[in-house]
PDB file of N, CA and C in Angstrom:
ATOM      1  N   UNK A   1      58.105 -62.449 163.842  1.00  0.00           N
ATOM      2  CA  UNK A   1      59.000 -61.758 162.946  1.00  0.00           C
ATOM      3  C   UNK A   1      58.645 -62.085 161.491  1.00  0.00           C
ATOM      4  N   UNK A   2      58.235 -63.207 161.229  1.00  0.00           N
ATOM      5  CA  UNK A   2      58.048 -63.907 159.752  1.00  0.00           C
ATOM      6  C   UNK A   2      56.698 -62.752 159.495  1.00  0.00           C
ATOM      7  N   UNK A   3      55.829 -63.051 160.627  1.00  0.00           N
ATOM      8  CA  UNK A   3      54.296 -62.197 159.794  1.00  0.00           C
ATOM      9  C   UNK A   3      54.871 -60.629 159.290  1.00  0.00           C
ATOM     10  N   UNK A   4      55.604 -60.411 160.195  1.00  0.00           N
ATOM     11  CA  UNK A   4      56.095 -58.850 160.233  1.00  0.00           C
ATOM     12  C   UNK A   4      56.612 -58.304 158.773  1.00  0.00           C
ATOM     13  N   UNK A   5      57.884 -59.284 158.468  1.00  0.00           N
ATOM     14  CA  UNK A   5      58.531 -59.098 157.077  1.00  0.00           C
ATOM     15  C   UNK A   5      57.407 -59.585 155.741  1.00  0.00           C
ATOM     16  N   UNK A   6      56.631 -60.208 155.711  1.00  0.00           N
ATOM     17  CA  UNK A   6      55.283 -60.621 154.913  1.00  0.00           C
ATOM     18  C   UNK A   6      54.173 -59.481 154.754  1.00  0.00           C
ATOM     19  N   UNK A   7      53.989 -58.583 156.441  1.00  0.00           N
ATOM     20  CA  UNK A   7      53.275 -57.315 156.512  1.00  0.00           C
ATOM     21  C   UNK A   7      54.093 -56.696 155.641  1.00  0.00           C
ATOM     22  N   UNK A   8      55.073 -56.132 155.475  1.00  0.00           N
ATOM     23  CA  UNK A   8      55.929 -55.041 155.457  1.00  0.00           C
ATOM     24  C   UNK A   8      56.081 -55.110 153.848  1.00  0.00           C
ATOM     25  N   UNK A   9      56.441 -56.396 153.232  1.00  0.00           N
ATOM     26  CA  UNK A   9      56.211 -56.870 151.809  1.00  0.00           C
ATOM     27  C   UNK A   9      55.143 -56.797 151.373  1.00  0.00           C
ATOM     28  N   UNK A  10      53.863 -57.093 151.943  1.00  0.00           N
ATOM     29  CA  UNK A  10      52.842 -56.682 151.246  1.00  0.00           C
ATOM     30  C   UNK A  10      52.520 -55.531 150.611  1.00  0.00           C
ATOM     31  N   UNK A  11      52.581 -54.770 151.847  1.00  0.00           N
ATOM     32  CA  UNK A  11      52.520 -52.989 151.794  1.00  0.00           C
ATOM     33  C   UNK A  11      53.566 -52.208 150.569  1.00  0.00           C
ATOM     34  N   UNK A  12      54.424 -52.927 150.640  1.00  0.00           N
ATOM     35  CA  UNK A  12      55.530 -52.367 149.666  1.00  0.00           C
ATOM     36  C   UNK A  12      55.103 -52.809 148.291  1.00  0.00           C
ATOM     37  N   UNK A  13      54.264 -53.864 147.976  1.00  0.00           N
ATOM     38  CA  UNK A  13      53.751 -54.493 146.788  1.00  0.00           C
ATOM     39  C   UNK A  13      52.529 -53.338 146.625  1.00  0.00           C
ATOM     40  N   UNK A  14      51.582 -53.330 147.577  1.00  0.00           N
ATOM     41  CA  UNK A  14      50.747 -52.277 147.357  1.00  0.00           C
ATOM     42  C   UNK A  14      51.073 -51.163 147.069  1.00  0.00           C
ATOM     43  N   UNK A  15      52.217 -50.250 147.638  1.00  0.00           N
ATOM     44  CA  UNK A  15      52.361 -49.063 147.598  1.00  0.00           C
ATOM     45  C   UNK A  15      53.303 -48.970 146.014  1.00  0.00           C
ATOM     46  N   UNK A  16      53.837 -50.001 145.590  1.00  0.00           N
ATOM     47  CA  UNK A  16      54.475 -50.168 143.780  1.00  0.00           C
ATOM     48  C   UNK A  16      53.470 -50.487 142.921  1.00  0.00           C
ATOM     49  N   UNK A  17      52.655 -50.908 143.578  1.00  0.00           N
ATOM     50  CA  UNK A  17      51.067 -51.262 142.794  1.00  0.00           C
ATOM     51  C   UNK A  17      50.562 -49.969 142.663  1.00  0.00           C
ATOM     52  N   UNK A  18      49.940 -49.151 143.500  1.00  0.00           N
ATOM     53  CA  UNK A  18      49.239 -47.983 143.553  1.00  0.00           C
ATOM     54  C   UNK A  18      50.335 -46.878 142.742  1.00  0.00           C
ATOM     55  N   UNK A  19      51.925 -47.022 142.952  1.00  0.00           N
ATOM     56  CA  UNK A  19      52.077 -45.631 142.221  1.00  0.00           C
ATOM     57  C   UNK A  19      52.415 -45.490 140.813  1.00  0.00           C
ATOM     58  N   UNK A  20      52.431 -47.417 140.757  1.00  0.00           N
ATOM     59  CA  UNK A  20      52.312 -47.628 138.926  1.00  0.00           C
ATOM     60  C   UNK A  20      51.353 -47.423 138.712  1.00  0.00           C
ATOM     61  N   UNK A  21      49.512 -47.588 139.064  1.00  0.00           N
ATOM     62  CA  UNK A  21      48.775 -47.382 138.476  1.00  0.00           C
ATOM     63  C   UNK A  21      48.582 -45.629 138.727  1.00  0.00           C
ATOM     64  N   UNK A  22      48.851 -44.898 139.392  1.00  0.00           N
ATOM     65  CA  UNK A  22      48.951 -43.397 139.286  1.00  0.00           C
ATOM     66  C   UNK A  22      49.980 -42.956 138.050  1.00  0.00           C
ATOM     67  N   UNK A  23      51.424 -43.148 138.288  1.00  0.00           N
ATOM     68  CA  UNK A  23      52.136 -42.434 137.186  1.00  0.00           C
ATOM     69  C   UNK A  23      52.502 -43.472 136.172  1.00  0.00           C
ATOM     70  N   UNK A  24      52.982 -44.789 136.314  1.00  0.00           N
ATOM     71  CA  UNK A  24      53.034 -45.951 135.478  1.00  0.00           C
ATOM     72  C   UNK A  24      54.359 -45.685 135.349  1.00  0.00           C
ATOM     73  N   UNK A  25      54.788 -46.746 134.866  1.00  0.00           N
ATOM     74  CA  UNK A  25      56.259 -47.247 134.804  1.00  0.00           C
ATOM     75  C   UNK A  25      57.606 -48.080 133.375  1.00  0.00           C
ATOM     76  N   UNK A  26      58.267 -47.123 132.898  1.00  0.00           N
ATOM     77  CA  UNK A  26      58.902 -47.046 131.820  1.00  0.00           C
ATOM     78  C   UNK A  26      60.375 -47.311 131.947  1.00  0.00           C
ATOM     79  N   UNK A  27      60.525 -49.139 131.615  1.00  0.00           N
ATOM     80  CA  UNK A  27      61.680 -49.687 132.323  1.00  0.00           C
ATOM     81  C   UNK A  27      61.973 -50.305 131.012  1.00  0.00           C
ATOM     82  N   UNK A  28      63.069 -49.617 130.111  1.00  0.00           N
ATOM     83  CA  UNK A  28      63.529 -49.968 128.450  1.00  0.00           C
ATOM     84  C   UNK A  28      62.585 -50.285 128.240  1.00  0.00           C
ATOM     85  N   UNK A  29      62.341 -51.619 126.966  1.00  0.00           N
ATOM     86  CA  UNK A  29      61.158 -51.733 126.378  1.00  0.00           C
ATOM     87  C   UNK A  29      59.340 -51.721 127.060  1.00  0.00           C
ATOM     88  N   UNK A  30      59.364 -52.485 128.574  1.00  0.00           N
ATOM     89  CA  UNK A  30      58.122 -52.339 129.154  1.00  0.00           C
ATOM     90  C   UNK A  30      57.634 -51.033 129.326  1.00  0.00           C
ATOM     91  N   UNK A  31      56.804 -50.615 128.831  1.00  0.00           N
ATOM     92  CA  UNK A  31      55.788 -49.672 129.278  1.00  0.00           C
ATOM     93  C   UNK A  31      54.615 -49.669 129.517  1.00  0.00           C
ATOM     94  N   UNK A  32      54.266 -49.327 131.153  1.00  0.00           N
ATOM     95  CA  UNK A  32      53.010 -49.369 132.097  1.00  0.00           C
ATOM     96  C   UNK A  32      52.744 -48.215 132.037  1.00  0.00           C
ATOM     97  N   UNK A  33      51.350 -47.984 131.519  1.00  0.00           N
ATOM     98  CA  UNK A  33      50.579 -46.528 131.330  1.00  0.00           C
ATOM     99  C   UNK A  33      50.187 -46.281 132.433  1.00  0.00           C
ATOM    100  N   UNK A  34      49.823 -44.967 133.288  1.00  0.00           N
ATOM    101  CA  UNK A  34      49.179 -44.927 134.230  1.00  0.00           C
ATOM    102  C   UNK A  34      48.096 -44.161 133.623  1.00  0.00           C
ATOM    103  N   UNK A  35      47.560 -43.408 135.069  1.00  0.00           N
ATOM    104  CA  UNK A  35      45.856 -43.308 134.845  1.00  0.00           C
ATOM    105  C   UNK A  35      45.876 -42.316 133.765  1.00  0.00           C
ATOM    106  N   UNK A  36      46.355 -41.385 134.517  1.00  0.00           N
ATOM    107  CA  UNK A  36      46.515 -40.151 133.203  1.00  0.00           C
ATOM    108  C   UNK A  36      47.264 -40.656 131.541  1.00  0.00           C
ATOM    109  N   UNK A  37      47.681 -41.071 131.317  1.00  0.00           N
ATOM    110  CA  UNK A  37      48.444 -41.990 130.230  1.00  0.00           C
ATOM    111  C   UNK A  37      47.078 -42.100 129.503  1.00  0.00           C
ATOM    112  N   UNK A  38      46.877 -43.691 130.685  1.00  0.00           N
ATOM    113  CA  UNK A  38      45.241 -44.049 129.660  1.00  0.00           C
ATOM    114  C   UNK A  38      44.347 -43.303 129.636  1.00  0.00           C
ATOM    115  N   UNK A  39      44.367 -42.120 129.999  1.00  0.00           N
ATOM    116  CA  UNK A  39      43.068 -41.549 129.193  1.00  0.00           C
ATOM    117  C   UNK A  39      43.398 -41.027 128.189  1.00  0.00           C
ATOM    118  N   UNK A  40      44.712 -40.051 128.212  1.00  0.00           N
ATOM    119  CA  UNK A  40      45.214 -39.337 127.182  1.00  0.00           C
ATOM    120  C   UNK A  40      45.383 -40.440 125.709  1.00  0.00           C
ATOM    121  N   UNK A  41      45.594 -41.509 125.559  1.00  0.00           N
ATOM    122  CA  UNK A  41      45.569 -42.832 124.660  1.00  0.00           C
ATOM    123  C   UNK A  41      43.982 -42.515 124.421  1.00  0.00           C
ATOM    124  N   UNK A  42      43.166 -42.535 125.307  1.00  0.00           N
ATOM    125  CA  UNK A  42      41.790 -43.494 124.711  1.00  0.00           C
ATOM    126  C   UNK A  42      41.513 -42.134 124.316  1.00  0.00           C
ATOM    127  N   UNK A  43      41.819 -40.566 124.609  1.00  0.00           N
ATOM    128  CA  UNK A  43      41.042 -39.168 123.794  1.00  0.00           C
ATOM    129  C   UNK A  43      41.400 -39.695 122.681  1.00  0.00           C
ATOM    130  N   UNK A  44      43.163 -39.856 122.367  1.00  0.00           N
ATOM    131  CA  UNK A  44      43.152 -39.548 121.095  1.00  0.00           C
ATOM    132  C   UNK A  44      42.840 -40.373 120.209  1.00  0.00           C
ATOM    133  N   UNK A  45      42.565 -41.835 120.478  1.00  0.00           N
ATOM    134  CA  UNK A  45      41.544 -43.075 120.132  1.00  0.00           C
ATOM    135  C   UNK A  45      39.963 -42.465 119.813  1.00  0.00           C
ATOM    136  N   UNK A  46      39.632 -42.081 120.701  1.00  0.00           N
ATOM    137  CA  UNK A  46      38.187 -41.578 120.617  1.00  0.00           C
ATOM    138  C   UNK A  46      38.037 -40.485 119.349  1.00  0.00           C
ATOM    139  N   UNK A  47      39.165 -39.289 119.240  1.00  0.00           N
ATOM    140  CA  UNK A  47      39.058 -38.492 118.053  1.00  0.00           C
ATOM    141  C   UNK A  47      39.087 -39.237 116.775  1.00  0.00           C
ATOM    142  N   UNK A  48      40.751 -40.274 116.910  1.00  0.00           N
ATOM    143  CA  UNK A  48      40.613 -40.968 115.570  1.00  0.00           C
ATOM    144  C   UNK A  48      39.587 -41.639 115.167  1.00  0.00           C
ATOM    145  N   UNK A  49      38.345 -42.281 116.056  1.00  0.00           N
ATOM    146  CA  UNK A  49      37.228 -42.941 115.432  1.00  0.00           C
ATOM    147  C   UNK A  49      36.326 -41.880 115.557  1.00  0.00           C
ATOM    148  N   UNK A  50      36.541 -41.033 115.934  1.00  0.00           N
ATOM    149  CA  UNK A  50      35.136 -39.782 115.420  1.00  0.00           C
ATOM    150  C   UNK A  50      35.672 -39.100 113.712  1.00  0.00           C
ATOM    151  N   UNK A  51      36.905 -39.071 113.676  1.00  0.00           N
ATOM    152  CA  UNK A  51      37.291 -38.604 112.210  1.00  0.00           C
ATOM    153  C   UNK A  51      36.949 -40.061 111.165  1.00  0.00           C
ATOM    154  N   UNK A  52      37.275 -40.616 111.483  1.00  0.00           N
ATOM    155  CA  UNK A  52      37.149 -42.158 110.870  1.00  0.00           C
ATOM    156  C   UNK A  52      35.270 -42.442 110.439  1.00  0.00           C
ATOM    157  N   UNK A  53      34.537 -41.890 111.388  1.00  0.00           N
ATOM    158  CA  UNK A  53      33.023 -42.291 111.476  1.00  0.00           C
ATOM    159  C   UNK A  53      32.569 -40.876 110.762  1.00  0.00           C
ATOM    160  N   UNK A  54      33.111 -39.567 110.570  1.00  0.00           N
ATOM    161  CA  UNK A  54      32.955 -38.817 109.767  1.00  0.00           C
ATOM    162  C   UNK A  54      32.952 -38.958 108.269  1.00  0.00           C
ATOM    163  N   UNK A  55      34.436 -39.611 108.077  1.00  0.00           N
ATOM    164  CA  UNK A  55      34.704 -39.943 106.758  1.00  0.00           C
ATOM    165  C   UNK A  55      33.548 -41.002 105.867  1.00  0.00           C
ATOM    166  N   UNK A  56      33.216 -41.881 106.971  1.00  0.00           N
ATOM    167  CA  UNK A  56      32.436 -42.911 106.740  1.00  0.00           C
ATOM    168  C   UNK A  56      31.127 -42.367 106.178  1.00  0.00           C
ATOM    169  N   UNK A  57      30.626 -41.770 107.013  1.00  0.00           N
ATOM    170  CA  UNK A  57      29.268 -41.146 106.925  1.00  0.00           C
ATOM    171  C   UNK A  57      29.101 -40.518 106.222  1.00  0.00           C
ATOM    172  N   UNK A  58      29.847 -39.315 105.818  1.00  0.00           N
ATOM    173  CA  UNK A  58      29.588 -38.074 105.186  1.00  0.00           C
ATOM    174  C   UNK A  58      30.763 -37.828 103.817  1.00  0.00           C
ATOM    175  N   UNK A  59      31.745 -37.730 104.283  1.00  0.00           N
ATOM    176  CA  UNK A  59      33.124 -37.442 103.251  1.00  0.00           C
ATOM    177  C   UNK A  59      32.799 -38.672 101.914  1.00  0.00           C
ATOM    178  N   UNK A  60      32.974 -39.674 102.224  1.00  0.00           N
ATOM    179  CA  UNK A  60      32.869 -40.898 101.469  1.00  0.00           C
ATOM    180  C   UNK A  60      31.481 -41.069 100.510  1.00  0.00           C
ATOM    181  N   UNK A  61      30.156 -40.721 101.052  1.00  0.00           N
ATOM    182  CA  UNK A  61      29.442 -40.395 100.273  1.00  0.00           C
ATOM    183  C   UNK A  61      29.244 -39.461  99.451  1.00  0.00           C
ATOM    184  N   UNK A  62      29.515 -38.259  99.839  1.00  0.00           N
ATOM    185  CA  UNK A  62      29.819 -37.520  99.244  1.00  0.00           C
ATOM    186  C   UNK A  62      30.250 -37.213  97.975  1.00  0.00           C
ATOM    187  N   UNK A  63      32.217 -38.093  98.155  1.00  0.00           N
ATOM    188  CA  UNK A  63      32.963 -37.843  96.937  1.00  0.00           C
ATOM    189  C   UNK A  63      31.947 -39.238  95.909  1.00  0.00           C
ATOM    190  N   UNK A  64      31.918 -40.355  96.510  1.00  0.00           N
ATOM    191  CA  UNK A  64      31.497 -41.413  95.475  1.00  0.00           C
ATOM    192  C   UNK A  64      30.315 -40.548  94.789  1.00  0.00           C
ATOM    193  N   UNK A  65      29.399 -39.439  95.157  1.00  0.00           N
ATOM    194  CA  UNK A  65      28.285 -38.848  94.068  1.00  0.00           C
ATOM    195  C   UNK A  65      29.224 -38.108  93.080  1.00  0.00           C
ATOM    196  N   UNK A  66      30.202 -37.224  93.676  1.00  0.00           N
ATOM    197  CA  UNK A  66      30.620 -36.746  93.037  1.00  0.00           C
ATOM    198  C   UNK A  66      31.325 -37.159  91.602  1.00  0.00           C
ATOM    199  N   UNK A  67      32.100 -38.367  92.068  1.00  0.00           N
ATOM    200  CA  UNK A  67      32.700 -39.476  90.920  1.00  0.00           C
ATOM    201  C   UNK A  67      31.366 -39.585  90.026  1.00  0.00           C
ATOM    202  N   UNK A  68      30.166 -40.092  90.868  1.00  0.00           N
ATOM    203  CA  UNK A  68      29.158 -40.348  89.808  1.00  0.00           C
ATOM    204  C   UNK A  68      28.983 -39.357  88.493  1.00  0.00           C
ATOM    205  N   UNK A  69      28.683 -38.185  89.240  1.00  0.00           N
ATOM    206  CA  UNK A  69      28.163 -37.358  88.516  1.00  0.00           C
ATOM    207  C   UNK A  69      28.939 -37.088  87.437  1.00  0.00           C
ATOM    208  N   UNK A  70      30.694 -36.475  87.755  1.00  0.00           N
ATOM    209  CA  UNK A  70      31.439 -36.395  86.509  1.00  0.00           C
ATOM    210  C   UNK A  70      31.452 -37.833  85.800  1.00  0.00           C
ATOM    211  N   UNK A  71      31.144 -38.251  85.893  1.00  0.00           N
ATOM    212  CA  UNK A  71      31.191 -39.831  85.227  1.00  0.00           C
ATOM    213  C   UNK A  71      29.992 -39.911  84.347  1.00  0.00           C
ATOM    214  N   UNK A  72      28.701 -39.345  84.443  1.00  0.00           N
ATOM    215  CA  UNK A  72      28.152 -38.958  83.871  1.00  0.00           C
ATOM    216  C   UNK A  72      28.053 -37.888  83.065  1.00  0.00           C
ATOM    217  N   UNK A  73      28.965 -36.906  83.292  1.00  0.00           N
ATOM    218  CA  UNK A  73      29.077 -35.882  82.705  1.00  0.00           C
ATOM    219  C   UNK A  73      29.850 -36.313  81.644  1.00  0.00           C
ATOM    220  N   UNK A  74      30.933 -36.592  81.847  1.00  0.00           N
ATOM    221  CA  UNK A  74      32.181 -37.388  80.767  1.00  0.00           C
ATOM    222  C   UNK A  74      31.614 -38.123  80.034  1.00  0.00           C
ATOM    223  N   UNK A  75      30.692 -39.019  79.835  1.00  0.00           N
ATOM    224  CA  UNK A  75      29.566 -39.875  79.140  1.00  0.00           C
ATOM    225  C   UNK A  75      28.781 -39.385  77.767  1.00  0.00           C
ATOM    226  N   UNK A  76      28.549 -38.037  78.713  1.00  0.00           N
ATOM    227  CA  UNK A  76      27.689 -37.068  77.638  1.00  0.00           C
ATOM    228  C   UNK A  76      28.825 -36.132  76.710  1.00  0.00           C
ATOM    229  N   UNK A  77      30.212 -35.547  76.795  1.00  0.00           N
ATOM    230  CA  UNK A  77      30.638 -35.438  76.415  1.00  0.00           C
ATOM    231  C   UNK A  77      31.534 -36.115  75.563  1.00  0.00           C
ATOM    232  N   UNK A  78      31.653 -37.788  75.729  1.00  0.00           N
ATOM    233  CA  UNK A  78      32.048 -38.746  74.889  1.00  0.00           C
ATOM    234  C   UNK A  78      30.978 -38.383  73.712  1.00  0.00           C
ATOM    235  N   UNK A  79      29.947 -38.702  74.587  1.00  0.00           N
ATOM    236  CA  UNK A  79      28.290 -39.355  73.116  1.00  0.00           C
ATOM    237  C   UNK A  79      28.015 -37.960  72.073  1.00  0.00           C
ATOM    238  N   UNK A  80      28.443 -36.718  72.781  1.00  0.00           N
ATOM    239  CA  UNK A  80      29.037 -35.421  71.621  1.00  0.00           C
ATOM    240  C   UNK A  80      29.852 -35.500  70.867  1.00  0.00           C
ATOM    241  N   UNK A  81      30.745 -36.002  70.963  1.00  0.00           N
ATOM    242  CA  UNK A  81      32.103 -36.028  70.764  1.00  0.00           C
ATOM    243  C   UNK A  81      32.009 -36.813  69.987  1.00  0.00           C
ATOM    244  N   UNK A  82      31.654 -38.280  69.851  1.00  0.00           N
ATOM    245  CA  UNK A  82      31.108 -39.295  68.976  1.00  0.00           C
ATOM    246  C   UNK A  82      30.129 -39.200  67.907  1.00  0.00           C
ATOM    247  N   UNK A  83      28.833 -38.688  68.419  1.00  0.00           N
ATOM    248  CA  UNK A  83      28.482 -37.748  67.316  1.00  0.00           C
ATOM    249  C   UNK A  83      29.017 -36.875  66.324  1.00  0.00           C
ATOM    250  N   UNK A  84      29.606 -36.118  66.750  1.00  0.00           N
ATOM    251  CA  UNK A  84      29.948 -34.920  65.803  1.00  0.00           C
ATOM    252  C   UNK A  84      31.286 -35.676  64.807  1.00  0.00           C
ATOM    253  N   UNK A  85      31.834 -36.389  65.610  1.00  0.00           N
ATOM    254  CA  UNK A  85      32.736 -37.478  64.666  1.00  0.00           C
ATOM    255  C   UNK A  85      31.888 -38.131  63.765  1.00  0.00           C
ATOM    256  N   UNK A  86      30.484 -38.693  63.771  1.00  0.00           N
ATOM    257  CA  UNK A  86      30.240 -39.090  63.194  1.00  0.00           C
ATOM    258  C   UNK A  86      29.595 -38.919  62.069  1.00  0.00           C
ATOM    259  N   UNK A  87      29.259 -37.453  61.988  1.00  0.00           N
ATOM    260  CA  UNK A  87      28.533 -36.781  61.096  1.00  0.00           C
ATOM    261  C   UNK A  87      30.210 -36.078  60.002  1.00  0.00           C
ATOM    262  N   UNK A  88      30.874 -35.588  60.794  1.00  0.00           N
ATOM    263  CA  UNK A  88      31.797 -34.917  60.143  1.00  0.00           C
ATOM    264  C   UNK A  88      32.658 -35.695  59.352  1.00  0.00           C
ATOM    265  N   UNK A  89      33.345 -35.000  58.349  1.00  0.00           N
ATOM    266  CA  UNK A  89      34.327 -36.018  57.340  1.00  0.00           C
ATOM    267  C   UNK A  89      35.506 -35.992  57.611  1.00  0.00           C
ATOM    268  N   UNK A  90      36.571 -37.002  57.270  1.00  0.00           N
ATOM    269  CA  UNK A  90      37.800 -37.244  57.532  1.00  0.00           C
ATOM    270  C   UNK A  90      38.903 -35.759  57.565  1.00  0.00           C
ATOM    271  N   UNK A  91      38.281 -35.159  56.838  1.00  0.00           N
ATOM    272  CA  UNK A  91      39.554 -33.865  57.010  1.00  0.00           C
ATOM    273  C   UNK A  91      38.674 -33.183  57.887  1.00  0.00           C
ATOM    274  N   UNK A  92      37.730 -32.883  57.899  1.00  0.00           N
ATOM    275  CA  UNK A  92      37.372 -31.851  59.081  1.00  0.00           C
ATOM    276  C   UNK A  92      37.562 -32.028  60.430  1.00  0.00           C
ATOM    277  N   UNK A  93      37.851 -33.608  60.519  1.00  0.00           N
ATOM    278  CA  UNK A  93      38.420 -34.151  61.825  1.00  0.00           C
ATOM    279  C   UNK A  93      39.694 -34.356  62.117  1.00  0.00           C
ATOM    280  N   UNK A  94      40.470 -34.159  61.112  1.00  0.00           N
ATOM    281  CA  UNK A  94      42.104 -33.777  61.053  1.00  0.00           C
ATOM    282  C   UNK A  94      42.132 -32.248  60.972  1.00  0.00           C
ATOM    283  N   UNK A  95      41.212 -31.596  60.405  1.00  0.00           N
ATOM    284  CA  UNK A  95      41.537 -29.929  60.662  1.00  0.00           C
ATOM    285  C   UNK A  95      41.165 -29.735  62.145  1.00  0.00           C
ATOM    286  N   UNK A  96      40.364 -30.410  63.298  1.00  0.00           N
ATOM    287  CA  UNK A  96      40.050 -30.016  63.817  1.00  0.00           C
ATOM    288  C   UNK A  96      41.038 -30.609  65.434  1.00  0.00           C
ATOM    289  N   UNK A  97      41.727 -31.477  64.511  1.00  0.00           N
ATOM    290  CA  UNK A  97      42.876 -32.243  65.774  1.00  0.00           C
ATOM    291  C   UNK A  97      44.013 -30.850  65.649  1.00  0.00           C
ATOM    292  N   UNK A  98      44.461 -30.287  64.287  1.00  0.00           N
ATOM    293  CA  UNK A  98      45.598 -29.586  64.160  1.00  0.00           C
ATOM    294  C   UNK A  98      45.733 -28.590  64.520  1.00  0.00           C
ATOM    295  N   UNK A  99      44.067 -28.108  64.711  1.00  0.00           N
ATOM    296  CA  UNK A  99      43.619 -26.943  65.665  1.00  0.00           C
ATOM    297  C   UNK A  99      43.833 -27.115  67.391  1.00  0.00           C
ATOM    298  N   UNK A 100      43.250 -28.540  67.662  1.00  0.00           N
ATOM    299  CA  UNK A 100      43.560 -28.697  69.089  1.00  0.00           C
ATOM    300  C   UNK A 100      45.036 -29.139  69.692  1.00  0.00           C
ATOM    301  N   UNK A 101      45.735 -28.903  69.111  1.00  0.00           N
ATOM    302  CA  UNK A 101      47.390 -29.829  68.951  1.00  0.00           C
ATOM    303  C   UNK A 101      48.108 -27.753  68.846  1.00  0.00           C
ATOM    304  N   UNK A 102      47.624 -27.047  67.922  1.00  0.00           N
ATOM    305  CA  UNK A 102      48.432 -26.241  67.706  1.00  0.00           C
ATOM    306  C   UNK A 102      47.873 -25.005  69.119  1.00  0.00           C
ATOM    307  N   UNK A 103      46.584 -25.110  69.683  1.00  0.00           N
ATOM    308  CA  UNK A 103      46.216 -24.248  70.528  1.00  0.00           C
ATOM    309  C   UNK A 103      46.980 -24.872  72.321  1.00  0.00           C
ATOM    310  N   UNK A 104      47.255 -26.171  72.002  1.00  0.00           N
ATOM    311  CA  UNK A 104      47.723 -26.744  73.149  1.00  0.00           C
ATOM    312  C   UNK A 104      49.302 -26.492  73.034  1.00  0.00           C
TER     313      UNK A 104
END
């Protein structure tokens, strides 16, 4: 009788074993994923590091040239800008603020 109730417990451990790992089991805070669960987790794991390894690769280089470049561009329009200040005289550079002040 003892082996019997030990058979019978086993099987019942197996068969709560097998249908948590099929549908999994959501008892208040514990949650046991089952099969379908974990895959649906690891797709959308797998997309977030394919968007993530995109950004890395491509997006990110990208914008940092881009920063470069206007950064260089802005450079050359300072060193104009500085120039022409520096050639020009004190009122022509106040006529030319009252112009950009009154068109804005």
């Amino acid at each position: 009788m003892k082996k019997l109730l030990i058979s019978i417990l086993i099987i019942l451990i197996c068969a709560l074993v097998i249908v948590t790992g099929i549908k999994g089991i959501h008892l208040g805070n514990i949650n046991v994923l089952g099969i379908s669960e974990i895959k649906s987790e690891n797709a959308d794991l797998e997309k977030k590091l394919e968007q993530a390894t995109t950004l890395v690769s491509t997006d990110y280089p990208s914008q940092i040239s881009t920063i470069n470049s206007d950064i260089k561009a802005m450079n050359n329009e300072k060193q104009t800008y500085e120039d022409l200040v520096a050639v020009s005289t004190d009122s022509e550079v106040a006529a030319s603020l009252q112009k950009t002040k009154i068109h804005s």
